[in-house]
C-alpha atoms as a PDB file:
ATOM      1  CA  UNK A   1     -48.588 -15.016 109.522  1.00  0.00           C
ATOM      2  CA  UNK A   2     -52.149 -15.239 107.774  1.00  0.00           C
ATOM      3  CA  UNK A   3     -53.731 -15.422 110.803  1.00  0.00           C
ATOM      4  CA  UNK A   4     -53.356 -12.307 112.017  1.00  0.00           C
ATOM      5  CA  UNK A   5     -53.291  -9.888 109.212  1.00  0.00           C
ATOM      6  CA  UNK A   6     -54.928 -10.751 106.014  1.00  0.00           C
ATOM      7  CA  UNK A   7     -53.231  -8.919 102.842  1.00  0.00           C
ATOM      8  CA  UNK A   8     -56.001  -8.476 100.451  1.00  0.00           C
ATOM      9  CA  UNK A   9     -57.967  -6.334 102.982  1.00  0.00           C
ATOM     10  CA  UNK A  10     -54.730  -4.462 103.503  1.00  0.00           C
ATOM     11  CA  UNK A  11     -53.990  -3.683 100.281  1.00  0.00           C
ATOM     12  CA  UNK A  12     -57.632  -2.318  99.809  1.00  0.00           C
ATOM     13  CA  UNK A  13     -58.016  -0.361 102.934  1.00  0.00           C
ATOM     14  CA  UNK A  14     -54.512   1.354 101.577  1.00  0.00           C
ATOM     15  CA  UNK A  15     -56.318   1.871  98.071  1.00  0.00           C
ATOM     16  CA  UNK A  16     -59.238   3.268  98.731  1.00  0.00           C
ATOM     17  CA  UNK A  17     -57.782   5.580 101.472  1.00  0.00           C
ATOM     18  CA  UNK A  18     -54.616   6.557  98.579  1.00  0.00           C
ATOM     19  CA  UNK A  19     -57.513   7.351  96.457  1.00  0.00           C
ATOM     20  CA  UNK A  20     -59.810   9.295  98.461  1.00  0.00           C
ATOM     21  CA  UNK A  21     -57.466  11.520 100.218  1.00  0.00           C
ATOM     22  CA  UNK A  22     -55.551  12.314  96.856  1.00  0.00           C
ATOM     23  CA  UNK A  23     -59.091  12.396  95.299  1.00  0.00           C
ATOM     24  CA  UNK A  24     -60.416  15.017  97.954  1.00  0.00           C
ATOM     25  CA  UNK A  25     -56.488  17.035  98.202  1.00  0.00           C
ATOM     26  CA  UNK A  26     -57.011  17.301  94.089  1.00  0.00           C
ATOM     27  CA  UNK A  27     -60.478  18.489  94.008  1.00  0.00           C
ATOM     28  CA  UNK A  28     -60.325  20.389  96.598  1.00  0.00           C
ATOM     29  CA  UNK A  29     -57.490  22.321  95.065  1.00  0.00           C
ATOM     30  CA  UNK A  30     -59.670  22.460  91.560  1.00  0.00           C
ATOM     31  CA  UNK A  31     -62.927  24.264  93.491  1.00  0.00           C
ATOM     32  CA  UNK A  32     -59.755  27.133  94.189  1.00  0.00           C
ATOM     33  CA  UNK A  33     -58.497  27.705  91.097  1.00  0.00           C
ATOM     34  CA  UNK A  34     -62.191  28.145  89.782  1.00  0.00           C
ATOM     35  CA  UNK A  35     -62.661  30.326  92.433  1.00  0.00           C
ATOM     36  CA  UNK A  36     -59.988  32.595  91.731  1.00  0.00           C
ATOM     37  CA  UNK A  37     -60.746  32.212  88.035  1.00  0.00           C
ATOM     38  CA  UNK A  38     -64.345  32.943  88.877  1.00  0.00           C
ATOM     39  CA  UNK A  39     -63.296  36.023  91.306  1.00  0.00           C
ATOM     40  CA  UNK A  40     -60.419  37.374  88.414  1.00  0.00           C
ATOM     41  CA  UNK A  41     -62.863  36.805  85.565  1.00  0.00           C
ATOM     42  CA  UNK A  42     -66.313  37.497  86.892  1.00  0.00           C
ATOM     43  CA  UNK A  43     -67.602  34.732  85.655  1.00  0.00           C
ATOM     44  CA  UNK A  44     -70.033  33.093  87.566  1.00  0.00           C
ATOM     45  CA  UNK A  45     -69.879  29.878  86.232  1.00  0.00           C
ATOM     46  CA  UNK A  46     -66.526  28.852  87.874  1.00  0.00           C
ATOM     47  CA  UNK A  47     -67.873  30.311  91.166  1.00  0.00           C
ATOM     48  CA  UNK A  48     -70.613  28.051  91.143  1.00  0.00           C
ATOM     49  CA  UNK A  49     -67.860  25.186  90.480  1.00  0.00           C
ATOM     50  CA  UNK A  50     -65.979  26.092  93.121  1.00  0.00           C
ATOM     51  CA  UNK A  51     -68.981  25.647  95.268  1.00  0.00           C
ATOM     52  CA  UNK A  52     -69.789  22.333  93.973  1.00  0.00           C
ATOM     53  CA  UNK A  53     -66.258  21.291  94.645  1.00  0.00           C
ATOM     54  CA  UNK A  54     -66.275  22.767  98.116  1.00  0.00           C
ATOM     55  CA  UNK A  55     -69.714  20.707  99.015  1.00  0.00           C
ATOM     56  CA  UNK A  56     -68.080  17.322  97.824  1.00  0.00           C
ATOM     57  CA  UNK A  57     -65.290  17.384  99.840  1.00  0.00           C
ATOM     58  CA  UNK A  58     -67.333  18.589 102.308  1.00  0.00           C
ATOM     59  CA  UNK A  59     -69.604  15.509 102.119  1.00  0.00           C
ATOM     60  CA  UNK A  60     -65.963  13.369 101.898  1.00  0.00           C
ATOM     61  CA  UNK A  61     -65.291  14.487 105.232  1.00  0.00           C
ATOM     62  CA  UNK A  62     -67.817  13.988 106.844  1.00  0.00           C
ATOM     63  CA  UNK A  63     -68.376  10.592 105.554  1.00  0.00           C
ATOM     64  CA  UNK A  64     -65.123   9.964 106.466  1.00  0.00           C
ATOM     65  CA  UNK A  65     -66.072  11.045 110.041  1.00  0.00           C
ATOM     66  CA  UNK A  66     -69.073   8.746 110.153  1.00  0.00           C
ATOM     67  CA  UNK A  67     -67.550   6.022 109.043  1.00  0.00           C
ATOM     68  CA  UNK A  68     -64.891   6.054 111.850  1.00  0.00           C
ATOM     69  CA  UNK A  69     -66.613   7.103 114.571  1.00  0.00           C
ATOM     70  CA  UNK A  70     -70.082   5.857 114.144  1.00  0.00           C
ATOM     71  CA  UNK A  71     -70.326   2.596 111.692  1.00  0.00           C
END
């Protein structure tokens, strides 16, 4: 059965993908609660966090997307 699966890559295809996805679903619900802090509040401060948040998973996206289609 080792010959056609191997485990270790498996097991860290199924981390790193667990951590990213949780990793971009988490921030990406952080960058709206600053925004509606920052919209409630006025403070500009968690806007620009918010914004910052937005961008990265942004970025995680789309190297997600170039990883799969292109590399």
């Amino acid at each position: 059965m080792g010959d056609y699966f191997d485990a270790a890559a498996l097991g860290q295809v199924l981390l790193v993908s667990l951590a990213g996805g949780v990793g971009l679903v988490a921030l990406y619900a952080f960058g709206l609660r600053a925004l509606a802090a920052g919209q409630e509040e006025g403070r500009r401060g968690a806007t620009l966090l918010s914004i910052v948040c937005f961008a990265v998973v942004v970025a995680g996206i789309a190297l997600g997307l170039y990883t799969m289609l292109i590399a």
